[in-house]
PDB file of N, CA and C in Angstrom:
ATOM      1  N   UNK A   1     -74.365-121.730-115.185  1.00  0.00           N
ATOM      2  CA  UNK A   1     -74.934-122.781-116.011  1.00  0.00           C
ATOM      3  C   UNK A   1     -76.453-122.603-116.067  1.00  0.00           C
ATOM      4  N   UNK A   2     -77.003-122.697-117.329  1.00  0.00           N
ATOM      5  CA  UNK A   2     -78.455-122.511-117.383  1.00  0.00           C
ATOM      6  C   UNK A   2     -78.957-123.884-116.570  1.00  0.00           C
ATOM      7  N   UNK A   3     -80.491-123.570-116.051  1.00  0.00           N
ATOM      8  CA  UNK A   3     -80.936-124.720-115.614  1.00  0.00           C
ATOM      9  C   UNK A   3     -82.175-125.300-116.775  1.00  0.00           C
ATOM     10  N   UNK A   4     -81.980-126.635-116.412  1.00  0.00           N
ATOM     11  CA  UNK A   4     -82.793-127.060-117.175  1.00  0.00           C
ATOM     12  C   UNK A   4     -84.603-127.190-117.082  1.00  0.00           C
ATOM     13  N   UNK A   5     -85.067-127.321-118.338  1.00  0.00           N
ATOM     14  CA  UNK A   5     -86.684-127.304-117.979  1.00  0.00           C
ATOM     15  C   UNK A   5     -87.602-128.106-118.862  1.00  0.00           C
ATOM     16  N   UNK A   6     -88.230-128.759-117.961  1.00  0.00           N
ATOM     17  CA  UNK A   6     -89.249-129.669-118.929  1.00  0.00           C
ATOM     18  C   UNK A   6     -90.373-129.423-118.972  1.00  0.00           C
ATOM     19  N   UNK A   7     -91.162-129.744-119.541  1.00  0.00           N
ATOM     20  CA  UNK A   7     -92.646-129.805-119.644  1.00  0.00           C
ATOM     21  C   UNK A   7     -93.706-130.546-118.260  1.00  0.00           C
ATOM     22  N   UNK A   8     -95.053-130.142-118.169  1.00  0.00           N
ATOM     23  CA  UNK A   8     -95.797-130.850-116.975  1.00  0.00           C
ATOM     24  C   UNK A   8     -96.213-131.886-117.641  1.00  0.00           C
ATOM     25  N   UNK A   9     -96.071-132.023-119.602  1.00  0.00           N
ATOM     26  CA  UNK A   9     -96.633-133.528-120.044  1.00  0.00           C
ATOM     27  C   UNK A   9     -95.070-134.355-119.546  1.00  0.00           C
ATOM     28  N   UNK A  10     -93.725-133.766-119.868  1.00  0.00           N
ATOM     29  CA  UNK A  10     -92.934-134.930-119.693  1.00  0.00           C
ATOM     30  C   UNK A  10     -92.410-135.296-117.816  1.00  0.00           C
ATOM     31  N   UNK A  11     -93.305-134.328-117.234  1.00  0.00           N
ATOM     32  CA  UNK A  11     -93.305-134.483-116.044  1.00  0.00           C
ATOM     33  C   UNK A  11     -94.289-135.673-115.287  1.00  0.00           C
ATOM     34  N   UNK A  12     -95.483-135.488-116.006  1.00  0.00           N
ATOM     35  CA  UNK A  12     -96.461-136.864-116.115  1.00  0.00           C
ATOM     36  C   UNK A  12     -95.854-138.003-115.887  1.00  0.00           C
ATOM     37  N   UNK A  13     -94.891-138.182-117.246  1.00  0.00           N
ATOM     38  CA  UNK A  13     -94.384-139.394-117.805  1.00  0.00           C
ATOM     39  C   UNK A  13     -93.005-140.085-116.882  1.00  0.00           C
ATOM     40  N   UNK A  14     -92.716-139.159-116.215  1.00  0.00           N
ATOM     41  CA  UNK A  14     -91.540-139.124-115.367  1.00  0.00           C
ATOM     42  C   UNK A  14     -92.057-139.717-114.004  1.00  0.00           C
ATOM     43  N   UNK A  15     -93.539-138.914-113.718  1.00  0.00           N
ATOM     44  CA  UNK A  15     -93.810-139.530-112.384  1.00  0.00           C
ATOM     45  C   UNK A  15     -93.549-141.209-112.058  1.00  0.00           C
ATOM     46  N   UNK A  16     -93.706-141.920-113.243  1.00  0.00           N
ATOM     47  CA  UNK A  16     -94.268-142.986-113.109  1.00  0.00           C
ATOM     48  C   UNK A  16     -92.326-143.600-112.763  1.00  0.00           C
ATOM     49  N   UNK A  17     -91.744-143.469-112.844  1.00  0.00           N
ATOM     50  CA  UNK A  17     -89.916-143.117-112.543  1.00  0.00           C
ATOM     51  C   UNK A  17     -90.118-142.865-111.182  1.00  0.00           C
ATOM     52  N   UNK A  18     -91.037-142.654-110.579  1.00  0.00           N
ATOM     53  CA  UNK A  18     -90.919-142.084-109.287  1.00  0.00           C
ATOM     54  C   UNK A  18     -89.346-141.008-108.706  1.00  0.00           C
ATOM     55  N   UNK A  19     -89.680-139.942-109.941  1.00  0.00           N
ATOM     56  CA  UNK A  19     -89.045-138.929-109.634  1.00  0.00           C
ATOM     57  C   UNK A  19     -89.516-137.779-108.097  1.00  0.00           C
ATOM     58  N   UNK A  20     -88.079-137.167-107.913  1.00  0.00           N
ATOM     59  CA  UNK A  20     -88.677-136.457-106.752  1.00  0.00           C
ATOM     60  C   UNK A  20     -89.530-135.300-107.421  1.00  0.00           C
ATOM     61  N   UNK A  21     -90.321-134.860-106.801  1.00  0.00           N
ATOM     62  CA  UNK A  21     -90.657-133.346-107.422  1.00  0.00           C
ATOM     63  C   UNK A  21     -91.300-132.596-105.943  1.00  0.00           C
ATOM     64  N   UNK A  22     -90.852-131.308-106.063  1.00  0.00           N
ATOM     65  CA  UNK A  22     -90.572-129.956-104.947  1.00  0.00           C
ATOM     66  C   UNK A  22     -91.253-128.857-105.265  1.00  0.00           C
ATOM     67  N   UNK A  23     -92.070-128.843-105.082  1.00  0.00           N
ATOM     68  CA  UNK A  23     -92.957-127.541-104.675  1.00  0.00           C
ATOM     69  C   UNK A  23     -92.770-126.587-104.141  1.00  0.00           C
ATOM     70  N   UNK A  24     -92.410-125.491-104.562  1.00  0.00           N
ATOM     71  CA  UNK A  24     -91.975-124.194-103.828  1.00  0.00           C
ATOM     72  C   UNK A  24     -92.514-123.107-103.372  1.00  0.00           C
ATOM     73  N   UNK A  25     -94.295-123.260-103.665  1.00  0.00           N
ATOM     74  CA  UNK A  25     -95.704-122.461-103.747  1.00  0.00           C
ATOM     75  C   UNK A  25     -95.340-122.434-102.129  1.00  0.00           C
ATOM     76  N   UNK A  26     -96.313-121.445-102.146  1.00  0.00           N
ATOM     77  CA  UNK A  26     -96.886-121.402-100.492  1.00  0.00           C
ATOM     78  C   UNK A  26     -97.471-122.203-100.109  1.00  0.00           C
ATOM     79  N   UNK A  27     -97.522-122.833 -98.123  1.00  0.00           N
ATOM     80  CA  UNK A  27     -98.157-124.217 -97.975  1.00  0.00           C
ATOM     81  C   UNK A  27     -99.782-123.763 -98.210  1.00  0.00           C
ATOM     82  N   UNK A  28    -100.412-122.670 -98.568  1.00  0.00           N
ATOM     83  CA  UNK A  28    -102.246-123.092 -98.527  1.00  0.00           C
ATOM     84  C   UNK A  28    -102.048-122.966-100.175  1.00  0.00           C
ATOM     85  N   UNK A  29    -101.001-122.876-100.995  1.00  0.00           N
ATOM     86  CA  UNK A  29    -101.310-122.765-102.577  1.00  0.00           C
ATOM     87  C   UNK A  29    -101.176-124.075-102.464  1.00  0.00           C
ATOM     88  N   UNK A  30     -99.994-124.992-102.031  1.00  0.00           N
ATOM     89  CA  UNK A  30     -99.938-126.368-101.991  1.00  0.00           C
ATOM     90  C   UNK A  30    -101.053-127.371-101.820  1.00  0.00           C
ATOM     91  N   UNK A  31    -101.576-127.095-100.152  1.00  0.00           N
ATOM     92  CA  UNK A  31    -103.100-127.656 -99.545  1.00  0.00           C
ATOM     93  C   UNK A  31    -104.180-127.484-100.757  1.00  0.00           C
ATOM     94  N   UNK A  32    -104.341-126.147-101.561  1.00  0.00           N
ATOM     95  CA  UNK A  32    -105.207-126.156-102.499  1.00  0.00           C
ATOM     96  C   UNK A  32    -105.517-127.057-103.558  1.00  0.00           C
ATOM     97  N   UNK A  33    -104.086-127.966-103.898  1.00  0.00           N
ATOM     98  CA  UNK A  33    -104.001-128.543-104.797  1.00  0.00           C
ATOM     99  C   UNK A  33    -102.734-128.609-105.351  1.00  0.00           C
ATOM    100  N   UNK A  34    -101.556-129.534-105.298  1.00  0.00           N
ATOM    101  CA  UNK A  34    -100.338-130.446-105.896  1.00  0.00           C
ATOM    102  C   UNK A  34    -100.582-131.311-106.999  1.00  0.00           C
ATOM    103  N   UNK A  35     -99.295-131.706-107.410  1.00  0.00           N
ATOM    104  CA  UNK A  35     -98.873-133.024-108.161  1.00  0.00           C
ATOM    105  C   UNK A  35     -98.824-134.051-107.088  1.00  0.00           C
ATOM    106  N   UNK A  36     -99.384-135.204-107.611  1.00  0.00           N
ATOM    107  CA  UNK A  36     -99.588-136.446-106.468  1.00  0.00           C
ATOM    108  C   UNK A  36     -97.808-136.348-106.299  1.00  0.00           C
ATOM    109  N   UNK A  37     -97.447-136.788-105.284  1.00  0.00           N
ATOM    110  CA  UNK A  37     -95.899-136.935-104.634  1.00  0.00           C
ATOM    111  C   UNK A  37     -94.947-136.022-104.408  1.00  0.00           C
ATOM    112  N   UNK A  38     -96.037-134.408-104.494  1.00  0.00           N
ATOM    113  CA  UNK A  38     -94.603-133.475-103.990  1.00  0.00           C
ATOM    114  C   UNK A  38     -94.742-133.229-103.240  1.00  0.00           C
ATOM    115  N   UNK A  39     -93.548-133.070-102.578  1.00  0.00           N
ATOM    116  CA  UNK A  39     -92.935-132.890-101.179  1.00  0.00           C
ATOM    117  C   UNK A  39     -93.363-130.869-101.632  1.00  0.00           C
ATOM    118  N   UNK A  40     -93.610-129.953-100.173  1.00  0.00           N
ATOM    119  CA  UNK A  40     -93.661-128.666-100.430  1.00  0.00           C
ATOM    120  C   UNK A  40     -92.913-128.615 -99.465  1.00  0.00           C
ATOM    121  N   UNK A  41     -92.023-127.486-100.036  1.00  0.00           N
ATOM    122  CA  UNK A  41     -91.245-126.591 -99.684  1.00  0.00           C
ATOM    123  C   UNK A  41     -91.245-125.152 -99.909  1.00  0.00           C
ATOM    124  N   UNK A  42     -91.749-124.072 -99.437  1.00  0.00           N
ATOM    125  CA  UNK A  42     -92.063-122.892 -99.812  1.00  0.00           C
ATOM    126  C   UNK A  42     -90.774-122.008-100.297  1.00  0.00           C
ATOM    127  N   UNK A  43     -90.723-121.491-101.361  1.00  0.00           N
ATOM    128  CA  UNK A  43     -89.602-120.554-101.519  1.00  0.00           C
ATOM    129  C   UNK A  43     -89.193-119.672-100.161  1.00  0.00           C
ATOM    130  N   UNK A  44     -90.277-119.508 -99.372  1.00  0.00           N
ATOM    131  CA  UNK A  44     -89.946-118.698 -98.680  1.00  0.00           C
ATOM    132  C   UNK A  44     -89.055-118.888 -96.998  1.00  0.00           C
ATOM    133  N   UNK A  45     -88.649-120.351 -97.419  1.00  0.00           N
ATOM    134  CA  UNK A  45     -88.448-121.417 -96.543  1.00  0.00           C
ATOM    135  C   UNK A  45     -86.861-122.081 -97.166  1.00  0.00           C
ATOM    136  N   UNK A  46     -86.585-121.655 -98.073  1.00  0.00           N
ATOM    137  CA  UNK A  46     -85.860-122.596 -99.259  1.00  0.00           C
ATOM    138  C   UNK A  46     -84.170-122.635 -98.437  1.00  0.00           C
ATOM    139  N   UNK A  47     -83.795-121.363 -97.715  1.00  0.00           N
ATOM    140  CA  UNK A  47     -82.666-121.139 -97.269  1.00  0.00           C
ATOM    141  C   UNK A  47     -82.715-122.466 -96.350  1.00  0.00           C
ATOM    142  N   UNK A  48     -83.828-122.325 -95.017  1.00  0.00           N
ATOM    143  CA  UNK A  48     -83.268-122.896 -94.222  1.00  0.00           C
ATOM    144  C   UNK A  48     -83.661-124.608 -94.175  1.00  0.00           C
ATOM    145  N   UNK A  49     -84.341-125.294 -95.752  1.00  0.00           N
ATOM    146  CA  UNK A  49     -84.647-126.133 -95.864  1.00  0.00           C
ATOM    147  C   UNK A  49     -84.105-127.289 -97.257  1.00  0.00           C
ATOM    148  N   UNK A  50     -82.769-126.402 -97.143  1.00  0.00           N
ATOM    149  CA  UNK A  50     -82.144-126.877 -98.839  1.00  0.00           C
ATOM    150  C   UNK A  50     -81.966-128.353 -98.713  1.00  0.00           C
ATOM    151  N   UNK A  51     -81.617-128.507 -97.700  1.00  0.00           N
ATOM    152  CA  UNK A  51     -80.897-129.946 -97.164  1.00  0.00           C
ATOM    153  C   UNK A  51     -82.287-130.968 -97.749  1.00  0.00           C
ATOM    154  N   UNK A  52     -83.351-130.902 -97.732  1.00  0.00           N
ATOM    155  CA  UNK A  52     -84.326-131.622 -98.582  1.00  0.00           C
ATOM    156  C   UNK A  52     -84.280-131.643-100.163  1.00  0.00           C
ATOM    157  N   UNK A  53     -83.616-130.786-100.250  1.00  0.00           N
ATOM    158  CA  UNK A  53     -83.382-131.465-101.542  1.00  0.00           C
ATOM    159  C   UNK A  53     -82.222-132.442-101.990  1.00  0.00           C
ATOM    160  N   UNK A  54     -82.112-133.245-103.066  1.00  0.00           N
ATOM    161  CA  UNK A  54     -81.432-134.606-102.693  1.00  0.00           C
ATOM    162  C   UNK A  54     -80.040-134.077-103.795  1.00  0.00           C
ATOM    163  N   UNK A  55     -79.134-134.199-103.159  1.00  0.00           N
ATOM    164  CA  UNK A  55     -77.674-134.062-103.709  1.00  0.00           C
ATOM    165  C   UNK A  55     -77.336-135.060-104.760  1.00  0.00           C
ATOM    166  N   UNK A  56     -77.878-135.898-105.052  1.00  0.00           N
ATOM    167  CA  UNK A  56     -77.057-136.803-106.225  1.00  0.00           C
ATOM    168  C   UNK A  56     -78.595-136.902-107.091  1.00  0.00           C
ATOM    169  N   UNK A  57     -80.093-137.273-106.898  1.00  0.00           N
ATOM    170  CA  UNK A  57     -81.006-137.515-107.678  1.00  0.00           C
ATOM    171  C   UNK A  57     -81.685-136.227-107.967  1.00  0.00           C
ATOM    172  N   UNK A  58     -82.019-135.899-109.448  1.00  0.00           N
ATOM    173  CA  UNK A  58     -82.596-134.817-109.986  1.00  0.00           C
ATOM    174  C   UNK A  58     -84.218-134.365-108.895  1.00  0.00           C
ATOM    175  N   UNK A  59     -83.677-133.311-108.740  1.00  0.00           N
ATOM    176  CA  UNK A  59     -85.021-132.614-107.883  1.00  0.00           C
ATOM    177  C   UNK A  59     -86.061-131.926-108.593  1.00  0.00           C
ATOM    178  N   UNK A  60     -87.272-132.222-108.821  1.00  0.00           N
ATOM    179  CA  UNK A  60     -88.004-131.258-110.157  1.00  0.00           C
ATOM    180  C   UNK A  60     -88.649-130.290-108.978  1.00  0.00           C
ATOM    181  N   UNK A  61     -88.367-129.396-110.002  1.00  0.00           N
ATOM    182  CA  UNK A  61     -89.110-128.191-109.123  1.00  0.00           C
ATOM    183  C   UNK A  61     -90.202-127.208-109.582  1.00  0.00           C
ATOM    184  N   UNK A  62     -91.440-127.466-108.644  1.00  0.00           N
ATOM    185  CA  UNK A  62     -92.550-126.545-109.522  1.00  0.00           C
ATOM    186  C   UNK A  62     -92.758-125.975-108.652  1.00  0.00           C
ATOM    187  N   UNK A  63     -94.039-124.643-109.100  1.00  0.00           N
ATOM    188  CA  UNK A  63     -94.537-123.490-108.739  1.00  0.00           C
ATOM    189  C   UNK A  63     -96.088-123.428-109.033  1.00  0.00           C
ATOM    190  N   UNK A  64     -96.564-122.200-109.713  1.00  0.00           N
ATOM    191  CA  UNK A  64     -97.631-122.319-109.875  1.00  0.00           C
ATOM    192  C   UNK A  64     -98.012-121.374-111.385  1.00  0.00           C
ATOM    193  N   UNK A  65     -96.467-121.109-111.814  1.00  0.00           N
ATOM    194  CA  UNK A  65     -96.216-120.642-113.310  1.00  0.00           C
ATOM    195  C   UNK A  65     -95.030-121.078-113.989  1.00  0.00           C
ATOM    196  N   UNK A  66     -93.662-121.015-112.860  1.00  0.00           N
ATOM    197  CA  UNK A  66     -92.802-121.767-113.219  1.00  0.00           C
ATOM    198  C   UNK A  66     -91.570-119.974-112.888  1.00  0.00           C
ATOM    199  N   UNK A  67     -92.018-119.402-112.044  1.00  0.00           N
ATOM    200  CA  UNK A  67     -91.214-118.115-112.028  1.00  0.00           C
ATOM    201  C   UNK A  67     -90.374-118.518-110.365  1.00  0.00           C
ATOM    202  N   UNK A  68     -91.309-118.694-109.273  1.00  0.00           N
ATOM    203  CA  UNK A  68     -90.426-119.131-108.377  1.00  0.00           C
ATOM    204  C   UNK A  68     -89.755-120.355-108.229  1.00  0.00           C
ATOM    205  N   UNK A  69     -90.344-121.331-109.001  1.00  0.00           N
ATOM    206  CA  UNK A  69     -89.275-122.435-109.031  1.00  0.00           C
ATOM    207  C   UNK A  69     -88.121-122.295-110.011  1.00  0.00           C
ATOM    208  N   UNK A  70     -88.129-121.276-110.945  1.00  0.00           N
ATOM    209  CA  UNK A  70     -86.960-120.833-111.329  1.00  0.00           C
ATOM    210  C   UNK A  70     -85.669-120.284-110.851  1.00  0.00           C
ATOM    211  N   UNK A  71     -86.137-119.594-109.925  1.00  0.00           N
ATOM    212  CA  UNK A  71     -85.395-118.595-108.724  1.00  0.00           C
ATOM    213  C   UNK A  71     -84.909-119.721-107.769  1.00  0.00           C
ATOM    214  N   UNK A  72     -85.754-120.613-107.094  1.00  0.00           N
ATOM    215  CA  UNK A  72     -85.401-121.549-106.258  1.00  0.00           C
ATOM    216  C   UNK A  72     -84.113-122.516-107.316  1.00  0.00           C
ATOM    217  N   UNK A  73     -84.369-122.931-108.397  1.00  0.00           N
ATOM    218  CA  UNK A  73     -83.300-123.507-108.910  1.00  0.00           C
ATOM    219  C   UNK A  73     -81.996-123.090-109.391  1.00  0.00           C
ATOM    220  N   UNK A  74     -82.736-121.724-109.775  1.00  0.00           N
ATOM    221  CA  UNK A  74     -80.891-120.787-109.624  1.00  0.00           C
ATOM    222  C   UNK A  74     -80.319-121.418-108.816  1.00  0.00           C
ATOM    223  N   UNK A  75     -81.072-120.868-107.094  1.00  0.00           N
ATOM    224  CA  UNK A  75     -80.224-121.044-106.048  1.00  0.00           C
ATOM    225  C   UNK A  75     -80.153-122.671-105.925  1.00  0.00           C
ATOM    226  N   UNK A  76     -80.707-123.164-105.729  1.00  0.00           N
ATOM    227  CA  UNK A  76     -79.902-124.692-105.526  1.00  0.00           C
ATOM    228  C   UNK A  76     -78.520-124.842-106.635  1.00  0.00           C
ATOM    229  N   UNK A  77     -78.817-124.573-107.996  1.00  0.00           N
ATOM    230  CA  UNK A  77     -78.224-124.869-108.858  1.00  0.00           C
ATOM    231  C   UNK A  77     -76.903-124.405-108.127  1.00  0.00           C
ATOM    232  N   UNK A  78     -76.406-122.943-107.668  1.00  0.00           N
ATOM    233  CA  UNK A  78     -75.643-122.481-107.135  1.00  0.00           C
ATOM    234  C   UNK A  78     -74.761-123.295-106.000  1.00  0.00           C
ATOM    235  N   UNK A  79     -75.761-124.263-105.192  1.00  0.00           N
ATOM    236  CA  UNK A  79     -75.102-124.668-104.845  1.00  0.00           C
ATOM    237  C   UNK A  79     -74.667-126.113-104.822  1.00  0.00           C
ATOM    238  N   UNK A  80     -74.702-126.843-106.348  1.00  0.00           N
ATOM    239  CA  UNK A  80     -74.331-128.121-106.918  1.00  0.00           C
ATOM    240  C   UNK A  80     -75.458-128.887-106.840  1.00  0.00           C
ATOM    241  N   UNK A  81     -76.296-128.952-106.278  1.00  0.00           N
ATOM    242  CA  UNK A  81     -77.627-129.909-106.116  1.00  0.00           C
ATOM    243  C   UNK A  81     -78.302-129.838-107.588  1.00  0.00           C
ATOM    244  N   UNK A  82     -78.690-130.916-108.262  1.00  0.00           N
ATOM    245  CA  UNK A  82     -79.368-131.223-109.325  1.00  0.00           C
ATOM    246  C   UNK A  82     -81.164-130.958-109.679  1.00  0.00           C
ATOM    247  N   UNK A  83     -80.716-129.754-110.587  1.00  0.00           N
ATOM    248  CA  UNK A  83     -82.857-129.309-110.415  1.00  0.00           C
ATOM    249  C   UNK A  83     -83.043-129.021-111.878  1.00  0.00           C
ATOM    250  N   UNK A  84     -84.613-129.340-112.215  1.00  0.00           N
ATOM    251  CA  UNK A  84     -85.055-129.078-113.287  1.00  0.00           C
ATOM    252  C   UNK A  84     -86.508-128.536-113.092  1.00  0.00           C
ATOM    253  N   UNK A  85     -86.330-127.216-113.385  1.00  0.00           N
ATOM    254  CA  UNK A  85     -87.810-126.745-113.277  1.00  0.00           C
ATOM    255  C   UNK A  85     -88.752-126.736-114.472  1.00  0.00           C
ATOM    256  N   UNK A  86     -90.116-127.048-113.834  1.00  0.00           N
ATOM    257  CA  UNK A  86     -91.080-127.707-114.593  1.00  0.00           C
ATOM    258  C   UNK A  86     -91.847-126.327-114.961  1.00  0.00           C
ATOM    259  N   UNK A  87     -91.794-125.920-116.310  1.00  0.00           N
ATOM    260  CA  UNK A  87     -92.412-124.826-117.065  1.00  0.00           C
ATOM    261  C   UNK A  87     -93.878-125.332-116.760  1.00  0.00           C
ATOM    262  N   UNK A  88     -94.538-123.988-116.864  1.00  0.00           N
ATOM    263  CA  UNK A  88     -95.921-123.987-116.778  1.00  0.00           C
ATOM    264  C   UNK A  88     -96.534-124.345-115.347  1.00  0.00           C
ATOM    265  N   UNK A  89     -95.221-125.021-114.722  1.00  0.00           N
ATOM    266  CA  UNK A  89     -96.003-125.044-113.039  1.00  0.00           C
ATOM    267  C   UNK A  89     -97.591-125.710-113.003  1.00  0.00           C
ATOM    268  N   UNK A  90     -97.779-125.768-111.890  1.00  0.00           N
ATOM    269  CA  UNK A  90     -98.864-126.259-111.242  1.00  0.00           C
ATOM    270  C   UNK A  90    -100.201-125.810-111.729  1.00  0.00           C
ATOM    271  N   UNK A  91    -100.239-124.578-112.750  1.00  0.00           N
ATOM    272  CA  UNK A  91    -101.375-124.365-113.675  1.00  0.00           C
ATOM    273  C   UNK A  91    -101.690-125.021-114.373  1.00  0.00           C
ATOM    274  N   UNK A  92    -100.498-124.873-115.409  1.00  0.00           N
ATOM    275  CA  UNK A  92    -100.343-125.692-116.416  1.00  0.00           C
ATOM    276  C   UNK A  92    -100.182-127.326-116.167  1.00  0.00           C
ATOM    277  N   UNK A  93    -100.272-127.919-114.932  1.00  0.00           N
ATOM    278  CA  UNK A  93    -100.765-129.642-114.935  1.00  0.00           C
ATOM    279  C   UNK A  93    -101.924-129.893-114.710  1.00  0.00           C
ATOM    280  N   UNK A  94    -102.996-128.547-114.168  1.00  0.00           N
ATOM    281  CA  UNK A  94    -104.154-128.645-113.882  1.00  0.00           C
ATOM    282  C   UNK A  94    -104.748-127.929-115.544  1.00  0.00           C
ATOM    283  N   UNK A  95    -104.111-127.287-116.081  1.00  0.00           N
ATOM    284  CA  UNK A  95    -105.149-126.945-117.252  1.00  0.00           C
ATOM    285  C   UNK A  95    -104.706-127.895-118.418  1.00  0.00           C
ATOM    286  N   UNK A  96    -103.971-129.063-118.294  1.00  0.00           N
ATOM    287  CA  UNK A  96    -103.571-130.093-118.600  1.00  0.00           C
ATOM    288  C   UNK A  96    -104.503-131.228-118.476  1.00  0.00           C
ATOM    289  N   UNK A  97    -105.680-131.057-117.375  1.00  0.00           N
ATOM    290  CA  UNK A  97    -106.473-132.158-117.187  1.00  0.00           C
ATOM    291  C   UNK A  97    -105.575-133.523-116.243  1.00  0.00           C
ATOM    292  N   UNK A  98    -104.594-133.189-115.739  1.00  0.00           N
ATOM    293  CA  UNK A  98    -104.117-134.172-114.958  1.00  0.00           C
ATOM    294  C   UNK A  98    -104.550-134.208-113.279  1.00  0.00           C
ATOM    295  N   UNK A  99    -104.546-135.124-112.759  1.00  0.00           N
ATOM    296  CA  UNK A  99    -105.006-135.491-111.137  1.00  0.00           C
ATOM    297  C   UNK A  99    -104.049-134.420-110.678  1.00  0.00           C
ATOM    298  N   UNK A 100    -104.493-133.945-109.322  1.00  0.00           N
ATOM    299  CA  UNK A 100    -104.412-133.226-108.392  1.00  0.00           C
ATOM    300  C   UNK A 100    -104.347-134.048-107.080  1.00  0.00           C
ATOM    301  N   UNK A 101    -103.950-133.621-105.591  1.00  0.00           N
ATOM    302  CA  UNK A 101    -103.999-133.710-104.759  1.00  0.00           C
ATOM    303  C   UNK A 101    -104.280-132.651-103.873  1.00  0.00           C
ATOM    304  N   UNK A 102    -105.099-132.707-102.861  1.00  0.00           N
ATOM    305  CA  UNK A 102    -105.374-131.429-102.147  1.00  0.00           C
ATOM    306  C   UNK A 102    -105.333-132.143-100.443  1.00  0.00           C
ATOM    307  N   UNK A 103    -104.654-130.640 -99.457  1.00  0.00           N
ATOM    308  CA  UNK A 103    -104.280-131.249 -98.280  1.00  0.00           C
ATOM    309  C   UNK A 103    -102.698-130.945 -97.957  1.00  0.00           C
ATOM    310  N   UNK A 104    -102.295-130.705 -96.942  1.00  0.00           N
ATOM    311  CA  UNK A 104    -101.260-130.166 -96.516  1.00  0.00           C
ATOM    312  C   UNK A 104    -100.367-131.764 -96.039  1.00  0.00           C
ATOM    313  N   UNK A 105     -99.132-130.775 -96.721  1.00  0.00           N
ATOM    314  CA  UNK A 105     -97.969-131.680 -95.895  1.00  0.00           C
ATOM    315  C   UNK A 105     -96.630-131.219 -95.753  1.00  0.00           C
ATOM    316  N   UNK A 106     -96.353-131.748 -94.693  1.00  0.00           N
ATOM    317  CA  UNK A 106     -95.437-131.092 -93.537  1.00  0.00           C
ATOM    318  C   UNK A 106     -93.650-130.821 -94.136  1.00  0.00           C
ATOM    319  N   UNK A 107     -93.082-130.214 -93.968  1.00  0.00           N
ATOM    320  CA  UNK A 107     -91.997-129.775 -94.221  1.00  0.00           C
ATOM    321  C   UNK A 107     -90.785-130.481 -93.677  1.00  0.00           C
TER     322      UNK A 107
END
């Protein structure tokens, strides 16, 4: 099944839904700068940390182009958990002119 993908404007609009959204960057790409409310999870972490992602509520998943949160949503997708990765990633909400957060958080 293809996965689905939205935009970082209809991701904006979603925040306010207090949707989840998952970060899959590395934790100092994360610390550098997020979407206010994502939880990070590093792709490189994704095996032994799936269980954070939420089995019944849509999980959005960004990156920092939209290539590893693609890969990360294959694999969740694979295994029934609900994901929609956010095209343009974490560039594209900052060359968007939208708020940032900078600062690490824990896994």
């Amino acid at each position: 099944m293809a996965v689905s993908e939205i935009s970082v404007d209809e991701l904006r609009d979603r925040l306010a839904e207090g949707v989840r959204v998952i970060d899959v960057r590395e934790t100092a790409e994360y610390a550098a700068g997020h979407v206010p409310g994502a939880l990070s999870v590093p792709l490189s972490t994704l095996t032994e940390n799936e269980h954070l992602f939420d089995d019944h509520e849509t999980n959005y998943v960004i990156c920092q182009v939209g290539g590893r949160s693609m890969r990360a949503c294959e694999y969740l997708d694979g295994l029934g958990k609900p994901v929609v990765n956010v095209a343009g990633g974490t560039g594209g909400w900052i060359a968007s002119g939208f708020d940032i957060v900078t600062g690490e958080s824990a896994v």
